[in-house]
Protein backbone atom coordinates (compact mmCIF):
# COMPACT_ATOMS: atom_id res chain seq x y z
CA UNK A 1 21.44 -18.05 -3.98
CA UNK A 2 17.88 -19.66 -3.78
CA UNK A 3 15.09 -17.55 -3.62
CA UNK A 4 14.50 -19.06 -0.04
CA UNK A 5 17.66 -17.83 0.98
CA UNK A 6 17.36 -14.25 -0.82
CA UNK A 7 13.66 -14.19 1.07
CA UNK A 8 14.83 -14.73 4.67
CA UNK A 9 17.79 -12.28 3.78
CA UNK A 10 15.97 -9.66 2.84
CA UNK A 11 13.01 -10.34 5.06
CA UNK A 12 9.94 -10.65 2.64
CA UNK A 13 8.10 -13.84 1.76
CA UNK A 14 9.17 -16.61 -0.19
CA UNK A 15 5.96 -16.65 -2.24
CA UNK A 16 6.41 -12.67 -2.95
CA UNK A 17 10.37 -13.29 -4.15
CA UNK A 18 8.39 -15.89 -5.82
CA UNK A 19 6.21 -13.46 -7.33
CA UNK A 20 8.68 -11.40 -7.86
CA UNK A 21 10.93 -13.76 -10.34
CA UNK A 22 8.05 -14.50 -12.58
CA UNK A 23 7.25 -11.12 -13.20
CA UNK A 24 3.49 -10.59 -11.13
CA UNK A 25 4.88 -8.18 -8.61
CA UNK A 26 7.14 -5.18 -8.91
CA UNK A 27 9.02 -4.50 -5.71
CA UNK A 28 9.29 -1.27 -4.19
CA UNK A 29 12.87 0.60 -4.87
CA UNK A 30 13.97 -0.56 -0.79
CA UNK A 31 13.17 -3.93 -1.59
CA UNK A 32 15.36 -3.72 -4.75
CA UNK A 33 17.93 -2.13 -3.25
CA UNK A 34 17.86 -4.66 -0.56
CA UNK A 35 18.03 -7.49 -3.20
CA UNK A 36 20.97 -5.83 -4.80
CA UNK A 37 22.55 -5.32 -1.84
CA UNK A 38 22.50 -8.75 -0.55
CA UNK A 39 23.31 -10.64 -4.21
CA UNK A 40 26.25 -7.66 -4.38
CA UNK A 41 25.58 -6.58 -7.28
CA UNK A 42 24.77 -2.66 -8.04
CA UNK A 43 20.85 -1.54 -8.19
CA UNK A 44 21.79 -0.82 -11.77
CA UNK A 45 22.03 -4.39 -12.34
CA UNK A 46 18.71 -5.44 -11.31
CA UNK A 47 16.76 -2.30 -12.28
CA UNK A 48 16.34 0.63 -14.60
CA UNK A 49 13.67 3.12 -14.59
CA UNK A 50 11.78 3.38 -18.36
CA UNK A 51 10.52 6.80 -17.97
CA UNK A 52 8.08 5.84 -20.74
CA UNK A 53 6.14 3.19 -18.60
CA UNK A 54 6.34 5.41 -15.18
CA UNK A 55 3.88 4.34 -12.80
CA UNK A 56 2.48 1.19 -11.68
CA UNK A 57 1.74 -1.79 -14.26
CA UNK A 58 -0.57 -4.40 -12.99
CA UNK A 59 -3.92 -2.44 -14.11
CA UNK A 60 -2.18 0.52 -15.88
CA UNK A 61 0.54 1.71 -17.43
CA UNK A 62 1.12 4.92 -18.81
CA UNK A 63 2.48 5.61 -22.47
CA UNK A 64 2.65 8.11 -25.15
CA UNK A 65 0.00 8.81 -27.68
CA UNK A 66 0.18 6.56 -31.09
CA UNK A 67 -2.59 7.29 -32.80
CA UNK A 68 -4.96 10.23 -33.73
CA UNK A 69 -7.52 9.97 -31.79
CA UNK A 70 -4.95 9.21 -28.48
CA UNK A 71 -3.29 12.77 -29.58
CA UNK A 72 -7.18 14.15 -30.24
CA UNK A 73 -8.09 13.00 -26.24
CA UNK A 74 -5.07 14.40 -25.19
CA UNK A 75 -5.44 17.81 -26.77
CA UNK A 76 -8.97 18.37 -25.98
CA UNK A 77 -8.33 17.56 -22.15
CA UNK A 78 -4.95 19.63 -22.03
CA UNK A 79 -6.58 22.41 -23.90
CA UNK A 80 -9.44 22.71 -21.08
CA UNK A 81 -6.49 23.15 -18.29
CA UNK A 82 -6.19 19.38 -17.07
CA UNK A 83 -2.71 17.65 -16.81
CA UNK A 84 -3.37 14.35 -18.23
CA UNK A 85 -1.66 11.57 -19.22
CA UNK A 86 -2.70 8.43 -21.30
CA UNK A 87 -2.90 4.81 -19.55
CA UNK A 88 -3.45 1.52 -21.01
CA UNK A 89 -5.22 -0.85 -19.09
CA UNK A 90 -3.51 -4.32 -18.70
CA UNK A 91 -6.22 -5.97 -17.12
CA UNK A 92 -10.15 -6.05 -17.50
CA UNK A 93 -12.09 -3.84 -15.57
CA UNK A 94 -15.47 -5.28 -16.29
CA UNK A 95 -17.26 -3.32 -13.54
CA UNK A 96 -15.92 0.06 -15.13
CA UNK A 97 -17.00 -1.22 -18.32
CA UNK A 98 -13.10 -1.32 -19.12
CA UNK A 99 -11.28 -3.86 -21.06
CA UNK A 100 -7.44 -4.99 -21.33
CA UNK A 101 -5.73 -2.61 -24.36
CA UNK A 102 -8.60 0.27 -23.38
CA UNK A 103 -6.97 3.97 -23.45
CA UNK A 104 -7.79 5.97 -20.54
CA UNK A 105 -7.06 9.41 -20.06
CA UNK A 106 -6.32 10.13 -16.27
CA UNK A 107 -6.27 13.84 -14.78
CA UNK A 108 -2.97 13.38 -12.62
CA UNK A 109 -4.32 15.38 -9.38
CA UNK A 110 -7.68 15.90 -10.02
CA UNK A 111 -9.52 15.99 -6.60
CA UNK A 112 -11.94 12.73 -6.86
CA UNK A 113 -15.54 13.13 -6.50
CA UNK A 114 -18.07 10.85 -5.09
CA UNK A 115 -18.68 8.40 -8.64
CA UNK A 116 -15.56 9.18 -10.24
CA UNK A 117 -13.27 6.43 -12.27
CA UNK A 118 -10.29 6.96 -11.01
CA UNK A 119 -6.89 5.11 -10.92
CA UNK A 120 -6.30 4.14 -6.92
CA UNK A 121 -2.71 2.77 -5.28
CA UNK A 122 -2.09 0.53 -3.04
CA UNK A 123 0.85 -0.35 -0.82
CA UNK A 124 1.08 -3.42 0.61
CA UNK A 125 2.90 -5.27 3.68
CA UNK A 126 5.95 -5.78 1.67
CA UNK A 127 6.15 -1.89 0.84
CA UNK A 128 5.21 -3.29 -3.28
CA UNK A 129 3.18 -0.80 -4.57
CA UNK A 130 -0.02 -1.71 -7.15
CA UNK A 131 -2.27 0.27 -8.72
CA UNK A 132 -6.16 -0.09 -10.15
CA UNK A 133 -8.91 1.27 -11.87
CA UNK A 134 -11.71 1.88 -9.81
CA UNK A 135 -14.37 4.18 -8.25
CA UNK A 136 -14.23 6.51 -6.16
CA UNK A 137 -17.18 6.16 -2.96
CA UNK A 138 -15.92 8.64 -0.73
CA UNK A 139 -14.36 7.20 1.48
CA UNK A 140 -14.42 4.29 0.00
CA UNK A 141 -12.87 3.01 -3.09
CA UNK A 142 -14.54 -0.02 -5.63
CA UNK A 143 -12.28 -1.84 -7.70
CA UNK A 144 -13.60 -2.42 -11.06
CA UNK A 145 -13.08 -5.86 -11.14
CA UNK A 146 -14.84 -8.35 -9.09
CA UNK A 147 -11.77 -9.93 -7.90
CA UNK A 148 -11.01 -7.12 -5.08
CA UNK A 149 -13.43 -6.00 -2.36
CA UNK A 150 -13.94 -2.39 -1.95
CA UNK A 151 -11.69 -0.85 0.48
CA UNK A 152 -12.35 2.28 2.97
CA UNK A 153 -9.62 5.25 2.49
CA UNK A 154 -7.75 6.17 6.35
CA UNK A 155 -4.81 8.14 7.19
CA UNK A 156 -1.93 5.12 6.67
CA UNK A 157 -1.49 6.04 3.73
CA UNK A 158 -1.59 2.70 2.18
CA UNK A 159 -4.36 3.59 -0.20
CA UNK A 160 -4.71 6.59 -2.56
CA UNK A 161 -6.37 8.25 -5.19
CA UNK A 162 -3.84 8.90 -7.80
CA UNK A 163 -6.16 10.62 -10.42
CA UNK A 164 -9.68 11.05 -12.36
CA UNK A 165 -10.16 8.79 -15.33
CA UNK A 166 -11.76 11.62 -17.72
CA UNK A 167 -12.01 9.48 -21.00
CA UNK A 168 -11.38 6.46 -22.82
CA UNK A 169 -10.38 4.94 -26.15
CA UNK A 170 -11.12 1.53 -26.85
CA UNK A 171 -9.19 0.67 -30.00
């Protein structure tokens, strides 16, 4: 089946199958479920979920600590109370002063304030979720890379504040 074909079946763009193929967009579990179900194969097939990169992978991803200092970060923030997990960031964030292979510790939900780093998600048309480093401008949010406009937060949904950056490692 061509990915024209799989596109109109499905009913997403060509360009985002496109996208899709080569690896720049994960789709959402309907959309995958909808590609399995019209190639016939089973979801297994075409996905599996790696519980050690959970999340989403275009500016983040998480992981597990490797070195000292990632298990140092990790203990001082869980021993003051905060649930956090580590992130690498996959992509620059030159506005955050954050660059690509950076450690970030996130507080998984933190309330945001007003000036906080925090990493935001996005859902777009296609239901694909995305996520991104950025700061927090009640109600707005700032990517930290000059490749995104900033965004105002409203009640679709479509844009959220997953957590509070509260450190980073840069190795």
């Amino acid at each position: 089946m061509t990915q024209a074909a799989l596109a109109d079946a499905i009913g997403v763009s060509r360009g985002f199958v496109s996208e899709i193929a080569s690896g720049k967009k994960e789709p959402s579990l309907t959309t995958l479920r909808k590609i399995a179900e019209t190639l016939g194969v089973p979801l297994s097939e075409i996905y599996t979920d790696d519980t050690d990169q959970r999340g989403f992978a275009e500016q983040a991803t998480r992981f597990e600590p490797r070195s000292d200092s990632e298990v140092a970060m990790l203990d001082l923030f869980r021993g003051m109370g905060k649930r956090v997990e580590l992130y690498e960031v996959n992509s620059p964030a030159p506005l955050l002063y954050l660059n690509k292979g950076d450690r970030i510790a996130v507080d998984i939900g933190e309330i945001a304030q007003p000036g906080d780093t925090v990493i935001a998600s996005e859902i777009d048309d296609s239901g694909t979720g995305h996520s991104f480093v950025a700061r927090w401008l009640d109600p707005w949010i700032e990517p930290g890379d000059t490749s995104r406009r900033p965004e105002r937060m409203d009640d679709s949904g479509r844009l959220a504040v997953m957590g509070v950056v509260k450190g980073a490692i840069r190795l």
